[in-house]
N, C-alpha and C. Protein backbone atom coordinates (compact mmCIF):
# COMPACT_ATOMS: atom_id res chain seq x y z
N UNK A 1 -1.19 -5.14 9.73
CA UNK A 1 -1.59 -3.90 9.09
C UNK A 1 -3.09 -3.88 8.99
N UNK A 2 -3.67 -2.85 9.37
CA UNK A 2 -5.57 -2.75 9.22
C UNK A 2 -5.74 -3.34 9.89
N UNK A 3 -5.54 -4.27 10.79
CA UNK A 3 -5.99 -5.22 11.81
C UNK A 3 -6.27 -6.67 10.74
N UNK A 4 -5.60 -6.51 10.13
CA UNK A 4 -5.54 -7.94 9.19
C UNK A 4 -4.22 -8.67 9.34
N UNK A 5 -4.61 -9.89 9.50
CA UNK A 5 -3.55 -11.27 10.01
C UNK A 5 -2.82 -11.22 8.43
N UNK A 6 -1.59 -11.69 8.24
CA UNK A 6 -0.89 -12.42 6.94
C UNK A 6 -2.23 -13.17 6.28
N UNK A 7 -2.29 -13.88 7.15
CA UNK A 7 -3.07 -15.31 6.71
C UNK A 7 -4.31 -14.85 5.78
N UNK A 8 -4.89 -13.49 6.32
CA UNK A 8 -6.03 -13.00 5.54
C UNK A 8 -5.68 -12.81 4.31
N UNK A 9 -4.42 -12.79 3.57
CA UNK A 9 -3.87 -12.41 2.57
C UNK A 9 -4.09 -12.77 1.29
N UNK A 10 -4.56 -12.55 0.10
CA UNK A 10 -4.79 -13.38 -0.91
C UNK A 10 -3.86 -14.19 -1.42
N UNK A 11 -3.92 -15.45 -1.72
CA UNK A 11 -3.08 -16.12 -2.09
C UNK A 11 -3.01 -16.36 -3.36
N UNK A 12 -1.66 -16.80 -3.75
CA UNK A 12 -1.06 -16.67 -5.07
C UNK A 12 -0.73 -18.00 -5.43
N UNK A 13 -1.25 -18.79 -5.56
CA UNK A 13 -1.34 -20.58 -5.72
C UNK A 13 -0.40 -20.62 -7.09
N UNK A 14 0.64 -21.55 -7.03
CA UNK A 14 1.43 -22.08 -8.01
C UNK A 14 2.59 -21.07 -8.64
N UNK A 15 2.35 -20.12 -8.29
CA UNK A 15 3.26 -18.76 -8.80
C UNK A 15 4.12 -17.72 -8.07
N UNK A 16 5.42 -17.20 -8.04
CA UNK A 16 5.23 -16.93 -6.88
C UNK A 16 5.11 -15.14 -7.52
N UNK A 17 5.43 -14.23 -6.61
CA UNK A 17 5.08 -12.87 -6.20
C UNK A 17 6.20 -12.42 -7.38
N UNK A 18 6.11 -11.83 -8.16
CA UNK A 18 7.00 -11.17 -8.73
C UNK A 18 6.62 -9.58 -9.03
N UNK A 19 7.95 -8.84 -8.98
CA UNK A 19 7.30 -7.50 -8.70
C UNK A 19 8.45 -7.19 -9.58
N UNK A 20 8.00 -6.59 -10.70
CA UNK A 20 9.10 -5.90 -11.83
C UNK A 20 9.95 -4.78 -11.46
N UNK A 21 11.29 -4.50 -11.88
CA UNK A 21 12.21 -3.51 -10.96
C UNK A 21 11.42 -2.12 -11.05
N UNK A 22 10.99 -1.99 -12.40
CA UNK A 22 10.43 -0.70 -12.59
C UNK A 22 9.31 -0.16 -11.59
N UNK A 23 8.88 -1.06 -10.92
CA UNK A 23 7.80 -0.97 -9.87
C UNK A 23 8.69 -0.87 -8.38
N UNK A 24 9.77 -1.64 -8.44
CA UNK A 24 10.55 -1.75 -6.66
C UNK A 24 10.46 -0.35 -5.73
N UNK A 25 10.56 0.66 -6.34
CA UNK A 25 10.09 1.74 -5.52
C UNK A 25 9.05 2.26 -5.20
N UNK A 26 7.99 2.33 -6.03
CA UNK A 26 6.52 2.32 -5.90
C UNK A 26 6.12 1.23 -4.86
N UNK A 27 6.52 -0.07 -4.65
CA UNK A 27 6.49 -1.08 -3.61
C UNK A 27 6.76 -0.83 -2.31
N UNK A 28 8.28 -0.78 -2.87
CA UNK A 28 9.20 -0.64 -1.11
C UNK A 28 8.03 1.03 -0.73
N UNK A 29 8.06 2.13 -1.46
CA UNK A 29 7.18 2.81 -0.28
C UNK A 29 5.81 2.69 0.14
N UNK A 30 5.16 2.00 -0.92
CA UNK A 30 3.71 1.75 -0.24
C UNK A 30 3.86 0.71 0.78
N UNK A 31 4.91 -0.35 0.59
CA UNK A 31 4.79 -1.01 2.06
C UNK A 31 5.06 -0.46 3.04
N UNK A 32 6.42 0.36 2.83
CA UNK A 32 6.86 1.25 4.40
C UNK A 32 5.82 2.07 4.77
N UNK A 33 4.71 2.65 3.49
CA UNK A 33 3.43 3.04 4.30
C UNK A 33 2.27 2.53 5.31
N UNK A 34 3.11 1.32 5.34
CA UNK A 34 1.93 -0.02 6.29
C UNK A 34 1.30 0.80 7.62
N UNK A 35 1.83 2.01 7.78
CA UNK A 35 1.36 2.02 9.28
C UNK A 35 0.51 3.45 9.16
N UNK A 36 0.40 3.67 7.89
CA UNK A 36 0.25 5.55 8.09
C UNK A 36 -1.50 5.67 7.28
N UNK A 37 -1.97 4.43 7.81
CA UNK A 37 -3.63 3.90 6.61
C UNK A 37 -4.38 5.29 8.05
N UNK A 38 -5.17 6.00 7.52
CA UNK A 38 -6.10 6.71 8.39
C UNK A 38 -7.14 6.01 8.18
N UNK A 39 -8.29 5.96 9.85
CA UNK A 39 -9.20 5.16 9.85
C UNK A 39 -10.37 5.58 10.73
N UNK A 40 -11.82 6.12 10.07
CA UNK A 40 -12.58 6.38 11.29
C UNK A 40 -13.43 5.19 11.60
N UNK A 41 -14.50 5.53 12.81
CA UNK A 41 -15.55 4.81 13.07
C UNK A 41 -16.29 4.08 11.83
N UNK A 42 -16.14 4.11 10.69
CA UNK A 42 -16.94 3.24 9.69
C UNK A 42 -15.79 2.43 8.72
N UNK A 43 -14.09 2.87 9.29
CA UNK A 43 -13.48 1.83 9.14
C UNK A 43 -12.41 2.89 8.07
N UNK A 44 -10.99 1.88 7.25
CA UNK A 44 -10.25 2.28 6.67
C UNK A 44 -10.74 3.58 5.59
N UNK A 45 -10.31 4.77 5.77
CA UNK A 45 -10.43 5.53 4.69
C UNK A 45 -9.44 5.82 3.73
N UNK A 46 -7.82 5.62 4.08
CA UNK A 46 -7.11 5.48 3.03
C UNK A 46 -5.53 5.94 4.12
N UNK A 47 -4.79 5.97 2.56
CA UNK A 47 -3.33 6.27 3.14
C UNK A 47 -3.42 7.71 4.04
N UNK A 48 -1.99 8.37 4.77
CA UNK A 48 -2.43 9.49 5.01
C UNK A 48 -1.55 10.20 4.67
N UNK A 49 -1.64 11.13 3.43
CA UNK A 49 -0.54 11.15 2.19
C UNK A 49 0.39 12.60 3.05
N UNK A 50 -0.40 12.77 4.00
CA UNK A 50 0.88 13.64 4.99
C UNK A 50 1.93 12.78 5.58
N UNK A 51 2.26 11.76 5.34
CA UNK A 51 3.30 11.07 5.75
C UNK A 51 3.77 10.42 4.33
N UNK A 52 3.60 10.42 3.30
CA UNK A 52 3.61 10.09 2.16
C UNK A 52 5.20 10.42 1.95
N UNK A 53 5.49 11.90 1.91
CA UNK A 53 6.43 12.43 1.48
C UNK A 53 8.15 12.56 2.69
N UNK A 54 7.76 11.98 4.16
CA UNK A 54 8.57 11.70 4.89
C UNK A 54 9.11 10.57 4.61
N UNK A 55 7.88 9.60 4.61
CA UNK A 55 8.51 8.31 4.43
C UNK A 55 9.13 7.83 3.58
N UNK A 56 9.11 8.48 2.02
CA UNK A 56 9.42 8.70 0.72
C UNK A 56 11.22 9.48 1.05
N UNK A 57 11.22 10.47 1.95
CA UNK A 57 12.78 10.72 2.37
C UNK A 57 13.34 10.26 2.60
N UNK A 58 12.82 9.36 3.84
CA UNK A 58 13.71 8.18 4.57
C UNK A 58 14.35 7.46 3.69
N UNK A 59 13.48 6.91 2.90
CA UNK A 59 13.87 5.77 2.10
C UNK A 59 14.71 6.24 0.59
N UNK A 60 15.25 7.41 0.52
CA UNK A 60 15.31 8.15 -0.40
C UNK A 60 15.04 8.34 -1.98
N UNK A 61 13.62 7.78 -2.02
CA UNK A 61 12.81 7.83 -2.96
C UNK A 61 12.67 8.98 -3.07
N UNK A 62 12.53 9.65 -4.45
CA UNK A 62 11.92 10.39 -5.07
C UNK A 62 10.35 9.93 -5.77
N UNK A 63 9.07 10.56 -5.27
CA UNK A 63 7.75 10.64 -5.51
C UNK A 63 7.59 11.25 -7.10
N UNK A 64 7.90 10.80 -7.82
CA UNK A 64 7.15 10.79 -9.49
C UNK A 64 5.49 11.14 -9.58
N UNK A 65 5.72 11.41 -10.49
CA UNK A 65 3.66 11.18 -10.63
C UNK A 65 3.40 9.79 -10.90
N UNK A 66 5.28 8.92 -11.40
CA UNK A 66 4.44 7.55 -11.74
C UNK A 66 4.08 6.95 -10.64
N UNK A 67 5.17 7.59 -9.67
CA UNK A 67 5.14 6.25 -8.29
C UNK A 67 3.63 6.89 -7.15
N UNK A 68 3.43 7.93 -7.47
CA UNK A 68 2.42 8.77 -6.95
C UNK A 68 1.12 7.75 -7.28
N UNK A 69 1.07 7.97 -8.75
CA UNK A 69 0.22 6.79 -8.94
C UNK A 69 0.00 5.47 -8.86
N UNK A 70 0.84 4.81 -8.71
CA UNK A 70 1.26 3.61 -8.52
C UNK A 70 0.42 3.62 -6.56
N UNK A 71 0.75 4.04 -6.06
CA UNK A 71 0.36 4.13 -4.46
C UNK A 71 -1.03 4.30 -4.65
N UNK A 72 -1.52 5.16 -5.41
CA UNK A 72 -2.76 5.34 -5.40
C UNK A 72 -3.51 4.01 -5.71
N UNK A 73 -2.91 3.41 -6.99
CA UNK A 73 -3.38 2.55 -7.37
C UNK A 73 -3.79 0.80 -6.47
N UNK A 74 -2.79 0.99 -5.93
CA UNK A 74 -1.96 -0.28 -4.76
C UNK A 74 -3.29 0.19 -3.69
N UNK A 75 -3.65 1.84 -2.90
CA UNK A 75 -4.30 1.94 -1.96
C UNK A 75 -5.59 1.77 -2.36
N UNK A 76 -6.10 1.73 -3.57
CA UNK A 76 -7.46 1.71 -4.08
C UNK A 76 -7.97 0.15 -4.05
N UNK A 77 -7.18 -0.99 -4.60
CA UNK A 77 -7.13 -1.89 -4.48
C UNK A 77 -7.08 -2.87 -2.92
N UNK A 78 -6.40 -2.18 -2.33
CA UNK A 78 -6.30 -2.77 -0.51
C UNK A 78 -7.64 -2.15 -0.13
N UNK A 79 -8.12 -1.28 -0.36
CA UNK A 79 -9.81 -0.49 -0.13
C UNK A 79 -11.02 -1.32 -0.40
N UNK A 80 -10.68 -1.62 -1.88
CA UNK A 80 -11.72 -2.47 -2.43
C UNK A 80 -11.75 -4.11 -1.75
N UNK A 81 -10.72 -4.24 -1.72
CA UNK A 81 -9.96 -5.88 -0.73
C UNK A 81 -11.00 -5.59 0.47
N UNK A 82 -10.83 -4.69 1.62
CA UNK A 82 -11.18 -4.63 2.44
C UNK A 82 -12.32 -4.68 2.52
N UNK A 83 -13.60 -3.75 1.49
CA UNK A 83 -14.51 -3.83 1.62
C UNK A 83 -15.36 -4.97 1.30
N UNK A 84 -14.46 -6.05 0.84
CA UNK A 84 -15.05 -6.98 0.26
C UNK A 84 -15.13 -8.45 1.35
N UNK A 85 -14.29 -7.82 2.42
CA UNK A 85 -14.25 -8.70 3.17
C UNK A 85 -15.62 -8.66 4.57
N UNK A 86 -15.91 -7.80 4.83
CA UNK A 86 -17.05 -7.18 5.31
C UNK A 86 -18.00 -8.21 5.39
């Protein structure tokens, strides 16, 4: 995803990944969004929330304002990740 390996991944030393149920849908669709990141010549600019609401069908999620935010929140954070890697 982004042209980033696993390996680039931050690691979580001694603990493992836990993701609370109340979040599992906010998750499962920002990951199934792995492929829909828009990107120009100066690099990742963000999700591309015109696919937001397909991919959200498929999976038959319903888009909340919580889980709305929740994506936002998740894409702001992979942004800041990225730029930090630079």
């Amino acid at each position: 995803m982004l042209g980033l390996a696993v390996a680039d991944a931050p690691k979580h030393k001694d603990r493992p990944f836990i993701i609370p149920i109340t979040e599992a849908q906010t998750v499962t669709l920002f990951i199934a969004m792995g492929t829909q990141w828009r990107s120009a010549p100066a690099g990742v600019m963000g999700l591309d929330y015109n696919a937001l609401e397909a991919v959200a069908k498929m999976l038959e999620i319903e888009i909340t304002p919580e889980i709305f935010m929740g994506i936002r929140i998740m894409e702001a954070e992979v942004l800041t990740w990225i730029k930090e890697q630079r």
